[in-house]
C-alpha atoms as a PDB file:
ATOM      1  CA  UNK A   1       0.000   0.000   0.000  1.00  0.00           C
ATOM      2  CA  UNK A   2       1.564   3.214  -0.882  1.00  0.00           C
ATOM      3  CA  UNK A   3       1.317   6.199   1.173  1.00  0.00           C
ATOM      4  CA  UNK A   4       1.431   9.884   0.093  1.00  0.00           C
ATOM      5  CA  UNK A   5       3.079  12.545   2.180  1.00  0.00           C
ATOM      6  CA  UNK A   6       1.512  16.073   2.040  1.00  0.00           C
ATOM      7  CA  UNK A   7       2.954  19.440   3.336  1.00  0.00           C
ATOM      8  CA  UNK A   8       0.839  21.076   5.982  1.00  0.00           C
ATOM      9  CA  UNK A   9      -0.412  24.181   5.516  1.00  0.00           C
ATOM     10  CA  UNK A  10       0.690  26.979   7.885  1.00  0.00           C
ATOM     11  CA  UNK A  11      -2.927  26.731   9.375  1.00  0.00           C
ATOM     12  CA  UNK A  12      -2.803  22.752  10.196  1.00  0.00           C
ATOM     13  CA  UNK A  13       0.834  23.786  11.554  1.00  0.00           C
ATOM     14  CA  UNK A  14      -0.847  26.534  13.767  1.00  0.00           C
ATOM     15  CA  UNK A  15      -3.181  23.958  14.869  1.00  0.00           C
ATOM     16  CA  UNK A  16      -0.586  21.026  15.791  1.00  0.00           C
ATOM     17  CA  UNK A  17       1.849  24.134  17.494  1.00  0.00           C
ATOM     18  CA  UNK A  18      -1.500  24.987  19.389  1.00  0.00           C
ATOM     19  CA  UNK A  19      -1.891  21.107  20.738  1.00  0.00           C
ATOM     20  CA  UNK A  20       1.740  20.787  22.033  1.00  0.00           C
ATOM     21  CA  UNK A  21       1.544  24.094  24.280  1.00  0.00           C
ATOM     22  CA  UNK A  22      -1.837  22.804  25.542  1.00  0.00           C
ATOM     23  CA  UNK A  23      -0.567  19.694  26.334  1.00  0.00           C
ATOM     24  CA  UNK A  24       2.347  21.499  27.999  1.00  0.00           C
ATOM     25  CA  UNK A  25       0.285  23.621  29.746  1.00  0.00           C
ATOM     26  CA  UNK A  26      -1.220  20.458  31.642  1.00  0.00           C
ATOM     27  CA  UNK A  27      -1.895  22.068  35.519  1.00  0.00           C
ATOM     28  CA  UNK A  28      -1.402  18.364  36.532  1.00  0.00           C
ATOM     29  CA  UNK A  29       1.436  17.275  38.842  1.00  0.00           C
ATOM     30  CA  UNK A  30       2.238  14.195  36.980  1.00  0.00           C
ATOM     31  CA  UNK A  31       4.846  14.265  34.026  1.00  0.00           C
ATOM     32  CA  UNK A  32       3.520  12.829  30.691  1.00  0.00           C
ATOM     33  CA  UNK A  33       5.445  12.428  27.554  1.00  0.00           C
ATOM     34  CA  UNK A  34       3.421  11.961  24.023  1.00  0.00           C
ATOM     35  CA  UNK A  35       4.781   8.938  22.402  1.00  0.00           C
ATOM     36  CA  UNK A  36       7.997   9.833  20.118  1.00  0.00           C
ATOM     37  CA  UNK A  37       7.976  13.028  22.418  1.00  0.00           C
ATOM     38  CA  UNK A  38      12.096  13.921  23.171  1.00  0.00           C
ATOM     39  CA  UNK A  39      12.270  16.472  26.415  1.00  0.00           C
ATOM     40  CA  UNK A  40      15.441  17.109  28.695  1.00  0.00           C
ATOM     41  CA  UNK A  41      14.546  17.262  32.401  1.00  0.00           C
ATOM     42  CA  UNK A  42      16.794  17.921  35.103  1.00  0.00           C
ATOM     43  CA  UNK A  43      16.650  15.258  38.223  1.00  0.00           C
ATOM     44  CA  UNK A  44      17.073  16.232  41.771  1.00  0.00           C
ATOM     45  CA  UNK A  45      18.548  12.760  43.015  1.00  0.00           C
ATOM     46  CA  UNK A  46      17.143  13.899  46.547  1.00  0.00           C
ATOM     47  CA  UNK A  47      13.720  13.719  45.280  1.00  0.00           C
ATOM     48  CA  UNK A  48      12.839   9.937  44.695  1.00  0.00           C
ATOM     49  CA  UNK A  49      10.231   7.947  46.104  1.00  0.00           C
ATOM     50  CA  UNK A  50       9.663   4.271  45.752  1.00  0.00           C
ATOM     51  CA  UNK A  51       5.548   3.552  45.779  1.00  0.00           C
ATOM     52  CA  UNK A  52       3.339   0.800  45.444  1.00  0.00           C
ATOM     53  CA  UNK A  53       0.434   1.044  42.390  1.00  0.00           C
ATOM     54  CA  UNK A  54      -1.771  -1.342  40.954  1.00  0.00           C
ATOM     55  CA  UNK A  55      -0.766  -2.283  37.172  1.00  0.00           C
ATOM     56  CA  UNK A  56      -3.028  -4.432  35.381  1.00  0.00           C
ATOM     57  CA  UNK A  57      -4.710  -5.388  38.627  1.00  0.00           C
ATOM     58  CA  UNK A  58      -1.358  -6.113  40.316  1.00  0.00           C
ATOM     59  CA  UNK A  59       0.873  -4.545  42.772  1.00  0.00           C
ATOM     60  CA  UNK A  60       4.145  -3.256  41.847  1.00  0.00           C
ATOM     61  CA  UNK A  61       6.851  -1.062  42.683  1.00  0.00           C
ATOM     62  CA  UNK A  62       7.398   2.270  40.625  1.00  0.00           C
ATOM     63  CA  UNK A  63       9.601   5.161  41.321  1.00  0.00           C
ATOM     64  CA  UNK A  64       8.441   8.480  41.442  1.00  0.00           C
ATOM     65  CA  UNK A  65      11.179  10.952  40.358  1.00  0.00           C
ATOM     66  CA  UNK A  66      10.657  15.034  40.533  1.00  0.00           C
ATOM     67  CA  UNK A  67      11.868  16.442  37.439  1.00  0.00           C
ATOM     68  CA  UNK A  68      12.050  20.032  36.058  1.00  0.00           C
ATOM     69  CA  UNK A  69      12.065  21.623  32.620  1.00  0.00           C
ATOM     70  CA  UNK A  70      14.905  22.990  32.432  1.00  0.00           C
ATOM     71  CA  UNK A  71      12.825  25.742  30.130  1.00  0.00           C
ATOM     72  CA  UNK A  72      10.467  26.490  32.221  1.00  0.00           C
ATOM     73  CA  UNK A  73      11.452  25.531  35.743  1.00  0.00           C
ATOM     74  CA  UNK A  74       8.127  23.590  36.074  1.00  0.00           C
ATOM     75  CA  UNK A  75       8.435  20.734  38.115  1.00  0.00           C
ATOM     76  CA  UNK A  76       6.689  17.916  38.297  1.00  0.00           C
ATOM     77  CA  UNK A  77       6.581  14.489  39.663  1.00  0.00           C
ATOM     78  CA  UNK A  78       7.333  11.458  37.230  1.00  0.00           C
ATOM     79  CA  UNK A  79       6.692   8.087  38.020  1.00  0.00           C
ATOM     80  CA  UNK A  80       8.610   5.082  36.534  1.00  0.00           C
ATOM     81  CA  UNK A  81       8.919   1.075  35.770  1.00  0.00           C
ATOM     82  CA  UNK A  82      11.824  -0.274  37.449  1.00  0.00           C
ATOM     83  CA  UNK A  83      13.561  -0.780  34.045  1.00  0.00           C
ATOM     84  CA  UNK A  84      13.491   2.628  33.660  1.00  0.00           C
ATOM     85  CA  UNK A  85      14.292   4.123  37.052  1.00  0.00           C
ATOM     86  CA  UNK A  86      17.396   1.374  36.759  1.00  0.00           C
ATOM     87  CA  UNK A  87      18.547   3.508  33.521  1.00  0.00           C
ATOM     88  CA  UNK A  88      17.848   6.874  35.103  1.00  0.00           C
ATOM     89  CA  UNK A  89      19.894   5.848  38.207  1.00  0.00           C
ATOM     90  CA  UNK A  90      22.935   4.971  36.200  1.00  0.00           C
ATOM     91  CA  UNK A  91      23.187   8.288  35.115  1.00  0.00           C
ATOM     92  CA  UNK A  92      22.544  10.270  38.396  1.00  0.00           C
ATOM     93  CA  UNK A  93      25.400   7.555  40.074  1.00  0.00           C
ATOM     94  CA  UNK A  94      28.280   9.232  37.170  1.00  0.00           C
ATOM     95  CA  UNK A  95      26.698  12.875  38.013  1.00  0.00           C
ATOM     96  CA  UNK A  96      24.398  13.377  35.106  1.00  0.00           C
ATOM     97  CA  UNK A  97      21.293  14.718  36.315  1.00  0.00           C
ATOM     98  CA  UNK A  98      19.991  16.584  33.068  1.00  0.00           C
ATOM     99  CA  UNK A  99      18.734  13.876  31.025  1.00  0.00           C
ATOM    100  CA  UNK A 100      17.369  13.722  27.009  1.00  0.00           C
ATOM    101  CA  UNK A 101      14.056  11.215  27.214  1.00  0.00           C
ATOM    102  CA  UNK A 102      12.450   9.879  24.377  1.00  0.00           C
ATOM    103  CA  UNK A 103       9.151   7.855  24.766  1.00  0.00           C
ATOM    104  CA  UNK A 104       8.404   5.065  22.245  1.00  0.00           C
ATOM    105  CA  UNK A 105       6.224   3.277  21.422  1.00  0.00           C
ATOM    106  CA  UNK A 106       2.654   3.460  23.433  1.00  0.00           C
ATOM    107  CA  UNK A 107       0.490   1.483  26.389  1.00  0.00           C
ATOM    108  CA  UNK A 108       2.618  -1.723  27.885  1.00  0.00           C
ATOM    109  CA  UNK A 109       4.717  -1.518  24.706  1.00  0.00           C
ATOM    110  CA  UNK A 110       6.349   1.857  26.004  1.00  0.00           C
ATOM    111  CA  UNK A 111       9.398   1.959  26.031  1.00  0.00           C
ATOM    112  CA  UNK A 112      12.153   4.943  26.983  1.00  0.00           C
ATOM    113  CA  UNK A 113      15.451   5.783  25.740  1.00  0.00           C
ATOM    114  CA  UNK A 114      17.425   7.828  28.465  1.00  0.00           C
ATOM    115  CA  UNK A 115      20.780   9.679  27.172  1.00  0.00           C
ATOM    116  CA  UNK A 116      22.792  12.599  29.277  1.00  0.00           C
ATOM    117  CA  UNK A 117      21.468  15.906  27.202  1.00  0.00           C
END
């Protein structure tokens, strides 16, 4: 199946500008990145909390990290799989605390790829 590729008109690119800063603008306290989203956050390694939450009608153990934007100094809480508060730790342990994340993929296939920024 062949698939055509069209350029957006400055409107539609209004429009998709417009949905990022809402989503942005989210007056939650929780952290969520769009899938393929890349963001830098800073960690404070002082700030993380190990807590229990039901996952597909299970207990398990996440990790709630407080992150800011290191663009707008908003911070917010962001809670984690083990897999990937074992990445994120790795870093803060060599001193890296601002971090580039990049969410892939979406629901239990998410995945995220952690780099120093």
């Amino acid at each position: 199946m062949e698939t055509t590729r069209n350029q957006l008109t400055e409107h539609a690119r209004e429009n998709l500008q417009r949905n990022v800063e809402l989503r942005e603008k989210d007056d939650s306290r929780f952290l969520t990145i769009q899938p393929n989203q890349k963001i830098a956050l800073l960690f404070d390694a002082e700030k993380i909390e190990p807590v229990e939450s039901e996952f597909d009608g299970k207990k398990v153990r996440r990790f709630q990290y407080w992150v800011t934007d290191p663009n707008s100094s908003l911070e917010k809480i962001w809670p984690v799989s083990k897999r990937t508060s074992e990445q994120i730790d790795a870093f803060l342990i060599e001193g890296h605390t601002l971090l580039k994340i990049q969410r892939i993929g979406s629901g239990k296939d998410t995945r995220y790829h952690i780099m120093p920024a």
